[in-house]
Protein backbone atom coordinates (compact mmCIF):
# COMPACT_ATOMS: atom_id res chain seq x y z
CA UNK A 1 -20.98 34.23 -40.35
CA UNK A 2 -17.53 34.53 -41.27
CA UNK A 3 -15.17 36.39 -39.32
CA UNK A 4 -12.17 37.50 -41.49
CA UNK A 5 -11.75 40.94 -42.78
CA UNK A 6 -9.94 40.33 -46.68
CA UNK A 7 -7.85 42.68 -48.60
CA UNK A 8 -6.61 43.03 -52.41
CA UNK A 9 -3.33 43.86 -52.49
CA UNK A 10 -0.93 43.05 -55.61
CA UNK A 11 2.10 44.99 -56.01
CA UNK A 12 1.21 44.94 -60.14
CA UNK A 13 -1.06 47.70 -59.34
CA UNK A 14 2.10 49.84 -59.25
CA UNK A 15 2.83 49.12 -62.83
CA UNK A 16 -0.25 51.73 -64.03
CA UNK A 17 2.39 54.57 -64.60
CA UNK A 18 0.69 58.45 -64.40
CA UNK A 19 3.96 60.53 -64.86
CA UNK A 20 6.14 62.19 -61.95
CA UNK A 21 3.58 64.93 -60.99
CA UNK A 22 0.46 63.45 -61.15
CA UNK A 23 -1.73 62.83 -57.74
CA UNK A 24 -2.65 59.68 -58.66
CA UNK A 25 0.57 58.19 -58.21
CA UNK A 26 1.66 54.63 -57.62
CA UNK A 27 3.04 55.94 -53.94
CA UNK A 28 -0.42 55.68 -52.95
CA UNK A 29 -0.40 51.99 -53.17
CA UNK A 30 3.28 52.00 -51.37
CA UNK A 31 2.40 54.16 -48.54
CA UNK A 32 -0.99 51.75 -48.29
CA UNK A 33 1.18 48.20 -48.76
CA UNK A 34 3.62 49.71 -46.17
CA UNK A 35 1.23 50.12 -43.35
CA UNK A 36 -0.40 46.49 -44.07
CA UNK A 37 2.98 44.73 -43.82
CA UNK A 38 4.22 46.59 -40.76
CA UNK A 39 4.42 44.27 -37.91
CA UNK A 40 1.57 45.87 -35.84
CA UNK A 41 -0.81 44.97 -39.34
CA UNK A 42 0.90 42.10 -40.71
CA UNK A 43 -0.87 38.65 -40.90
CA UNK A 44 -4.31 40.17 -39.68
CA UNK A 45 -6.01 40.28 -42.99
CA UNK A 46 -7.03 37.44 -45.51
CA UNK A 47 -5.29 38.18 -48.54
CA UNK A 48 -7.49 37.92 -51.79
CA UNK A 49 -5.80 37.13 -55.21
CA UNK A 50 -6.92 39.46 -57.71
CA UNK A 51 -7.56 38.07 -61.26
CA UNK A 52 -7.87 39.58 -64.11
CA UNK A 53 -11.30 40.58 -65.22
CA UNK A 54 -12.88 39.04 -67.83
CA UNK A 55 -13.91 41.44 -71.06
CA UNK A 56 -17.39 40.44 -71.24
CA UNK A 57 -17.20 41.23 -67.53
CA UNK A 58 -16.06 44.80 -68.15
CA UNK A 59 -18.76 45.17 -70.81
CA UNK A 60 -21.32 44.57 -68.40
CA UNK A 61 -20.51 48.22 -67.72
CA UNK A 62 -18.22 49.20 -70.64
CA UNK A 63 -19.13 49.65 -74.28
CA UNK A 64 -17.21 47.01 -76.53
CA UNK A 65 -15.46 49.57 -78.46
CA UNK A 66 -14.27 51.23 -75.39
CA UNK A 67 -13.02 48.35 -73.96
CA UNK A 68 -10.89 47.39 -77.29
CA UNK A 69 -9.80 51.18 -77.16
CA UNK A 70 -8.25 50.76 -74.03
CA UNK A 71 -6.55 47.46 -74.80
CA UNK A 72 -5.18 49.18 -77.85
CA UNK A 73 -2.98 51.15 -75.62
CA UNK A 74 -1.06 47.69 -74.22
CA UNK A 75 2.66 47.91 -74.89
CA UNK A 76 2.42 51.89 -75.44
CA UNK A 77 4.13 54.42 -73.12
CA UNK A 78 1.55 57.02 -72.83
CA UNK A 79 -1.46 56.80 -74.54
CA UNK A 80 -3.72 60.22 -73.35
CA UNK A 81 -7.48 59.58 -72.42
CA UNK A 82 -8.75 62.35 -71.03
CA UNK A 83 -6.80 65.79 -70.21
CA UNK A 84 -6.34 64.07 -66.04
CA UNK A 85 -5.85 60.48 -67.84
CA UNK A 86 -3.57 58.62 -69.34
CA UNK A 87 -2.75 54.93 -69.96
CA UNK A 88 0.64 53.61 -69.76
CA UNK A 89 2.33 49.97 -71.58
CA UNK A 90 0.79 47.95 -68.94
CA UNK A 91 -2.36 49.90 -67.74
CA UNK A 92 -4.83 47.82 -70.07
CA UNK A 93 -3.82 44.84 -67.59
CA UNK A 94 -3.41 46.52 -64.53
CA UNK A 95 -7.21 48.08 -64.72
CA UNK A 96 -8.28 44.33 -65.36
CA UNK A 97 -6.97 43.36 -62.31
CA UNK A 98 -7.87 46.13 -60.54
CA UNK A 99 -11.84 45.17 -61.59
CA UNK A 100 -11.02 41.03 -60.87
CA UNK A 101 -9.65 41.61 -57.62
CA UNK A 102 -12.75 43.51 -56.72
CA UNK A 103 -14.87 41.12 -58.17
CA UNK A 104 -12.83 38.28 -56.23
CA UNK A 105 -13.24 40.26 -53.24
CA UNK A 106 -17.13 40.42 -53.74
CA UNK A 107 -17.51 36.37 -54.26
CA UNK A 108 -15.35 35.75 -51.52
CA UNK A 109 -17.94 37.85 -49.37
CA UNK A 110 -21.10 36.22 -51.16
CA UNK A 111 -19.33 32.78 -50.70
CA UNK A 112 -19.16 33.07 -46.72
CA UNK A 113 -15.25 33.16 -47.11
CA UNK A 114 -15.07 36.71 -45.88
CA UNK A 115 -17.42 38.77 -43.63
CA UNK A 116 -16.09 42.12 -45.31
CA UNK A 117 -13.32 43.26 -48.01
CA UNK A 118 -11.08 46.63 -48.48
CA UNK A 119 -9.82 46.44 -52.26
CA UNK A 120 -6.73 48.37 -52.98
CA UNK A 121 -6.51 48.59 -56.52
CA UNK A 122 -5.64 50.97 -59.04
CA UNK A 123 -6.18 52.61 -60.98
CA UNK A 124 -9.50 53.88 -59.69
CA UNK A 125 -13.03 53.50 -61.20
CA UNK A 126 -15.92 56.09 -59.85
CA UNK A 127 -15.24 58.45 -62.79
CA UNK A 128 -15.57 56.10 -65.53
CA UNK A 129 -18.01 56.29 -68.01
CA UNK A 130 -19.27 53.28 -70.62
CA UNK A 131 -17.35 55.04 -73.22
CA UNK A 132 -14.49 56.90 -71.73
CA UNK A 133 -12.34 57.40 -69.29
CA UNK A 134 -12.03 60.39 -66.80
CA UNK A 135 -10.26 61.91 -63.42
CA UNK A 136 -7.38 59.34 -63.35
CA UNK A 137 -9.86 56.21 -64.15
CA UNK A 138 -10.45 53.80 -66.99
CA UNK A 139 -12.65 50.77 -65.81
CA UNK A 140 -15.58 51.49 -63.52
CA UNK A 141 -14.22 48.83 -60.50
CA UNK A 142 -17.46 49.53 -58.54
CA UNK A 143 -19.63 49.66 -60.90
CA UNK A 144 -18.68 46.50 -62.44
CA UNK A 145 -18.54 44.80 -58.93
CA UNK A 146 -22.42 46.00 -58.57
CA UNK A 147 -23.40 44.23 -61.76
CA UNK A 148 -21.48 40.97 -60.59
CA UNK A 149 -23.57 41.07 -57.54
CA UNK A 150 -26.29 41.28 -59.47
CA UNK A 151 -25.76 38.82 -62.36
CA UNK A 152 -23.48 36.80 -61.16
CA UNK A 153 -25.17 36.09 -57.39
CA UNK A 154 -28.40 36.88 -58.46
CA UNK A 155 -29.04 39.62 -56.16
CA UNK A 156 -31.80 42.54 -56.72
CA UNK A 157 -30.53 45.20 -54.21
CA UNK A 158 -27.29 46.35 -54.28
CA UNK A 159 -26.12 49.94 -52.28
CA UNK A 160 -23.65 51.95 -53.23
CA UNK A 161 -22.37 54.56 -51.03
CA UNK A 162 -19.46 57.34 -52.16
CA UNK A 163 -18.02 59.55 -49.84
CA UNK A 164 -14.93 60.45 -52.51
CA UNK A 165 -14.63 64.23 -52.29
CA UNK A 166 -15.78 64.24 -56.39
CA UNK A 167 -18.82 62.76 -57.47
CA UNK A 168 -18.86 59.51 -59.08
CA UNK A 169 -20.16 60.71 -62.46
CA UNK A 170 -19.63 56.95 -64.02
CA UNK A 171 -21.41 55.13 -61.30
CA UNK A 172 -24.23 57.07 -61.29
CA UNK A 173 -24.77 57.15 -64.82
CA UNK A 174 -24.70 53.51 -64.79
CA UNK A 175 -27.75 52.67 -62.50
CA UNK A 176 -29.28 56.19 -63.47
CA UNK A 177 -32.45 54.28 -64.48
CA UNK A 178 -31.77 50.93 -62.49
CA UNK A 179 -33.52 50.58 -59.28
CA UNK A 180 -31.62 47.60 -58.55
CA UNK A 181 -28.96 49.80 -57.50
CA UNK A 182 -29.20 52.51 -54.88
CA UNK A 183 -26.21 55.08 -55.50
CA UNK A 184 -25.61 57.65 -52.66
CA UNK A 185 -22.83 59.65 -52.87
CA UNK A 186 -21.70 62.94 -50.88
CA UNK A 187 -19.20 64.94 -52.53
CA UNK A 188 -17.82 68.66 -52.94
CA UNK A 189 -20.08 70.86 -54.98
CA UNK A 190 -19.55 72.60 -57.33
CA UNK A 191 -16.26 70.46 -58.60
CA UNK A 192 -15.32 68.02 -60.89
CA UNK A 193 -16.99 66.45 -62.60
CA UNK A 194 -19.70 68.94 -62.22
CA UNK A 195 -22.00 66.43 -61.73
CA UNK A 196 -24.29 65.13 -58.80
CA UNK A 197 -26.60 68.02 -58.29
CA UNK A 198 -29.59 67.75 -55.41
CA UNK A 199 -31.92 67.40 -58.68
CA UNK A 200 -30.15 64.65 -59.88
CA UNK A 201 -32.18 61.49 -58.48
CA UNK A 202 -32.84 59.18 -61.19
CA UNK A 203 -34.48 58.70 -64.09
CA UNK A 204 -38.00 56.20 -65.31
CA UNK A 205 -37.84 52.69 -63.11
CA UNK A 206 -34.63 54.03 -61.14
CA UNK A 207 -36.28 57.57 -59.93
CA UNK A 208 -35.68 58.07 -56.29
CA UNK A 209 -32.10 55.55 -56.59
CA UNK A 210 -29.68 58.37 -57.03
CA UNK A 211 -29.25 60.51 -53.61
CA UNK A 212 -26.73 63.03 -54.52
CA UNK A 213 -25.81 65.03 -51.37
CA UNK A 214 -23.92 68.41 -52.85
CA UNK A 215 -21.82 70.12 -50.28
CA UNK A 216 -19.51 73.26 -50.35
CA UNK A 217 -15.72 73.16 -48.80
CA UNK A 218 -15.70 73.00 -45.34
CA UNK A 219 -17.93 70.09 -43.79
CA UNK A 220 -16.13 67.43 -41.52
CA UNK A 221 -16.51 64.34 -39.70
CA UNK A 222 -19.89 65.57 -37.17
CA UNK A 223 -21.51 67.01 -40.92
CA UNK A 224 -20.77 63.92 -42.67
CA UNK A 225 -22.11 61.32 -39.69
CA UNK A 226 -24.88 63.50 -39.45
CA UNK A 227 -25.86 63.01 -43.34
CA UNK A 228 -25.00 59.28 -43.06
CA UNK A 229 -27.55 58.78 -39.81
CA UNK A 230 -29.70 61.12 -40.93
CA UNK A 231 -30.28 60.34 -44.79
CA UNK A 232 -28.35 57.29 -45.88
CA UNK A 233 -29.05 54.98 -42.74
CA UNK A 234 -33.18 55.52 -42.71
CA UNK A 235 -32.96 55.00 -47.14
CA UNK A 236 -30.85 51.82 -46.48
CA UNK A 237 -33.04 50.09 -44.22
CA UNK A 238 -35.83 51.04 -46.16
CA UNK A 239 -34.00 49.79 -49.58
CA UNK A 240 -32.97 46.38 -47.55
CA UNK A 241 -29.79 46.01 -49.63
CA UNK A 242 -28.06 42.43 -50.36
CA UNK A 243 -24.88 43.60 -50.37
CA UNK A 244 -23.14 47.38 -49.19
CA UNK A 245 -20.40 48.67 -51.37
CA UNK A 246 -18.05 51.80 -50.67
CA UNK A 247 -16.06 53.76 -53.20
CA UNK A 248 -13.65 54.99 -50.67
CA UNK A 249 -12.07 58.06 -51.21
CA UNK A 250 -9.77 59.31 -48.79
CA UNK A 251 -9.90 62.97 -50.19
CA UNK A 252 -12.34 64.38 -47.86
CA UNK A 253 -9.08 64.31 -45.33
CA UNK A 254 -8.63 67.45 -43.74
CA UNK A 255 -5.14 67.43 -45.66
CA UNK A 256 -5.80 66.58 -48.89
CA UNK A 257 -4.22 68.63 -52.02
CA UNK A 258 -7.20 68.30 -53.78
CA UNK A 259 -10.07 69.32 -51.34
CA UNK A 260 -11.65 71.32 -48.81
CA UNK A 261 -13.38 68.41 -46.54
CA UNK A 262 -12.21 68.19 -42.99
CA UNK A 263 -12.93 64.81 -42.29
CA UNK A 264 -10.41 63.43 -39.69
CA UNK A 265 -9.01 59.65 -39.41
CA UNK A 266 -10.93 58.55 -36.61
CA UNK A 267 -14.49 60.29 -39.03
CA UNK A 268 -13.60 58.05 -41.51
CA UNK A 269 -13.75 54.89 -38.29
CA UNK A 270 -17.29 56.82 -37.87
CA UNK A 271 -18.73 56.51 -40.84
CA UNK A 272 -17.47 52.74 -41.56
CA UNK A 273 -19.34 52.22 -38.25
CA UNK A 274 -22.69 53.51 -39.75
CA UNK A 275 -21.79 51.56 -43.05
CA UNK A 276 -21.42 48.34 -40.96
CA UNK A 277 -24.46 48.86 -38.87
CA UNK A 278 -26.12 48.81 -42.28
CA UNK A 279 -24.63 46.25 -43.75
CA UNK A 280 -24.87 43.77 -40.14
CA UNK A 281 -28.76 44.99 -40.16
CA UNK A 282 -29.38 44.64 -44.04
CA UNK A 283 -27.64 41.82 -44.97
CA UNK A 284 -25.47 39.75 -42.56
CA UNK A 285 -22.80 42.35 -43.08
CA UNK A 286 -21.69 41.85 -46.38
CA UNK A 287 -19.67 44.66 -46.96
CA UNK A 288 -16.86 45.26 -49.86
CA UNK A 289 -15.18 48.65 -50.15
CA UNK A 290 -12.83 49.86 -53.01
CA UNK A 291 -9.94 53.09 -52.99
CA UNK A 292 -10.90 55.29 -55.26
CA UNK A 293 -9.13 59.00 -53.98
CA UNK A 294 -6.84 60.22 -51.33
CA UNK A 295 -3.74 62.16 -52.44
CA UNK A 296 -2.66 63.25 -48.74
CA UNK A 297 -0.04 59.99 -48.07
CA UNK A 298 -0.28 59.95 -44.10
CA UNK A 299 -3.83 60.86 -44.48
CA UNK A 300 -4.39 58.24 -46.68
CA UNK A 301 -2.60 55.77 -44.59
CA UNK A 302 -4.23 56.92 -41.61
CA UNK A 303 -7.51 56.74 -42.84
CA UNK A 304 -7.38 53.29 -43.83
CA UNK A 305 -5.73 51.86 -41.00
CA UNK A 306 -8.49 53.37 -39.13
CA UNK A 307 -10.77 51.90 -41.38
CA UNK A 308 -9.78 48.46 -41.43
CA UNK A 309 -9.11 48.55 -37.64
CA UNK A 310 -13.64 49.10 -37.53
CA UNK A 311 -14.23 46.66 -40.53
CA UNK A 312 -12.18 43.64 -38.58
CA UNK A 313 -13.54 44.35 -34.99
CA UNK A 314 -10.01 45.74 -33.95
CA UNK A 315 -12.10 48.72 -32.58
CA UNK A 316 -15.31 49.24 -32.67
CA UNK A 317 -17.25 52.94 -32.34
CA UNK A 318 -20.15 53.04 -30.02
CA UNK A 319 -23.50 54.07 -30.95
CA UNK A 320 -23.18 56.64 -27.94
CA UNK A 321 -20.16 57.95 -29.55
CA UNK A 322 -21.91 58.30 -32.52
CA UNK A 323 -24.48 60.02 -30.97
CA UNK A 324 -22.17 62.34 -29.30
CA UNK A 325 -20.14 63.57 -32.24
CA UNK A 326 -23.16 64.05 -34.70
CA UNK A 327 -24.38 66.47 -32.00
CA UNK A 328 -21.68 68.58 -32.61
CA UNK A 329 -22.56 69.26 -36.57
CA UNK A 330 -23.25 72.94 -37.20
CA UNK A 331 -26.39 73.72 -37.58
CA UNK A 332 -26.08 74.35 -41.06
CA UNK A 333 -26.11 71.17 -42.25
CA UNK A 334 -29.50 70.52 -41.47
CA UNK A 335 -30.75 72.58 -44.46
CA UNK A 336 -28.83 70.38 -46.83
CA UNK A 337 -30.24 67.48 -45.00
CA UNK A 338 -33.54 68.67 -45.36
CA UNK A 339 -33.07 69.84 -49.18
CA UNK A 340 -31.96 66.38 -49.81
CA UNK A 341 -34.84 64.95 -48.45
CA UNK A 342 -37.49 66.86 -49.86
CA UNK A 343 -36.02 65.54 -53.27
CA UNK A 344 -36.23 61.95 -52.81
CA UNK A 345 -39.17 62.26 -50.44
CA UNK A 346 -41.70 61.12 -52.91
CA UNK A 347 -40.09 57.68 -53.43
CA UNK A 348 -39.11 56.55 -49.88
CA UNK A 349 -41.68 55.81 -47.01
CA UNK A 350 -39.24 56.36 -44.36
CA UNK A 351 -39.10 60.03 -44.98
CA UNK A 352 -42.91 60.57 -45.88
């Protein structure tokens, strides 16, 4: 099994230009390309080239007229797509590679090249929708990524797991009747986008696929390992996936602007532990992750580093400290646990 931990990283993806005040700023990717050439970080990573994608790649996702939409904007300085959105002369491009060097990062996993992958691209994806863009993204990246697992490497099981403080209203409505996707996604509720309600769990052939866990302000890093052993971990090894991919959003940080999450760095190490165990268990650890949020700089930062320092066997969390922080959850959580259960209960043997 391959060894090396890769990461997208392309200093183009600065070039998507949101205005001075806007969170979604390209600083993120600075603060982020800092920290990976620092000397204690330089040189351990296998750097993927990102391309850019394909249209009929984006339309596996995208409507056609969307897509031409967006590329209408190239060479325009602000062209508005949502109230939170807007494209800039060169965003049409930079979203293209933000999708290809996912989608490079996924074959070089497939291809035995990589054991795992961190894409950071922007802009982000989660929020887009076939026919429009929302929250600061235009082309779904992980969405897209999911369908080039499946059509492109043939495979029939694909998880996707967001822990973005938002719910990823485009993702889900992609594989919303698709049971060759499981989408699980925890996520401050109620918030934008107002989606990703318990009830929310599928619809026809893909009933049972969508686990939304809806949370109020205040949860951190015991909470959220507690809902990853507790719900996501028993689903995934039931579900088998081929491949595990993360929309990684570093807003649940106990800093972030935008949120009330009190997820720590060393929670996020936590609960890439827990995706990893999956992944090694599921599918010879193929695991590809993409930044979607995470508006906090150090946080951000932090959080990766942490990240990346799990996904390349830098560190690596015990299962007895697992054990020992999801003991400390309050109690609470267990009724959100045990609401989301009930909902899905009907399609999943390992909760019946």
């Amino acid at each position: 099994m391959a060894s090396a931990t890769g990461i997208v990283k392309d200093y183009r993806y600065l070039r998507h230009e949101t205005g001075h005040y806007h969170p979604e700023s390209p600083k993120r990717l600075e603060s982020i390309y800092k920290m990976l050439e620092s000397p204690e970080t330089a040189g351990k990573f296998v750097e993927v080239k990102p391309r850019f994608a394909l249209e009929e790649e984006l339309e596996m996702i995208h409507k056609r007229s969307y897509v031409k939409m967006i590329a209408q904007s190239a060479g325009k300085d602000h062209t508005y797509l949502d109230p939170d959105t807007e494209a800039s002369a060169e965003s049409y491009d930079v979203a293209k590679l933000a999708v290809g060097g996912f989608l490079n990062a996924v074959d070089g996993i497939v291809k035995g090249e990589l054991r795992n992958a961190f894409a950071f691209v922007r802009p982000p994806g989660h929020h887009a929708e076939a026919d429009r863009a929302a929250g600061f993204c235009i082309f779904n990246n992980v969405a897209i990524g999911a369908m080039h697992a499946i059509r492109q490497h043939g495979m029939k099981r694909v998880l996707i797991v967001d822990w973005d403080l938002h719910h990823g209203n485009g993702t889900q409505h992609s594989f919303y009747e698709d049971p060759r996707v499981l989408y699980f996604s925890t996520h401050q509720y109620p918030y934008y986008p107002g989606t990703g309600g318990l009830q929310e769990i599928g619809r026809g052939d893909g009933m049972g696929y969508t686990v939304n866990v809806p949370l109020r302000a205040g949860p951190g890093d015991a909470e959220y390992l507690r809902i990853f052993r507790r719900v996501l971990q028993p689903l995934a090894f039931d579900y088998m996936p081929e491949i595990v991919l993360l929309s990684a959003g570093f807003d649940i940080y106990f800093r972030d602007p935008l949120g009330g999450m009190k997820v720590t760095p060393s929670g996020f190490g936590m609960l890439t532990r827990v995706l990893m165990d999956i992944a090694d268990e599921c599918c010879g650890g193929k695991f590809a992750a993409v930044l979607e949020g995470g508006y906090h700089l150090g946080g951000l930062t932090e959080g990766i580093k942490v990240v990346l320092d799990e996904m390349s066997s830098a560190t690596r969390v015990t299962e007895a400290d697992l054990r020992r922080h999801e003991g400390e959850a309050d109690a609470s959580i267990n009724r959100t646990i045990e609401t989301v259960i009930s909902q899905i209960k009907p399609y999943w043997k390992c909760f019946r």
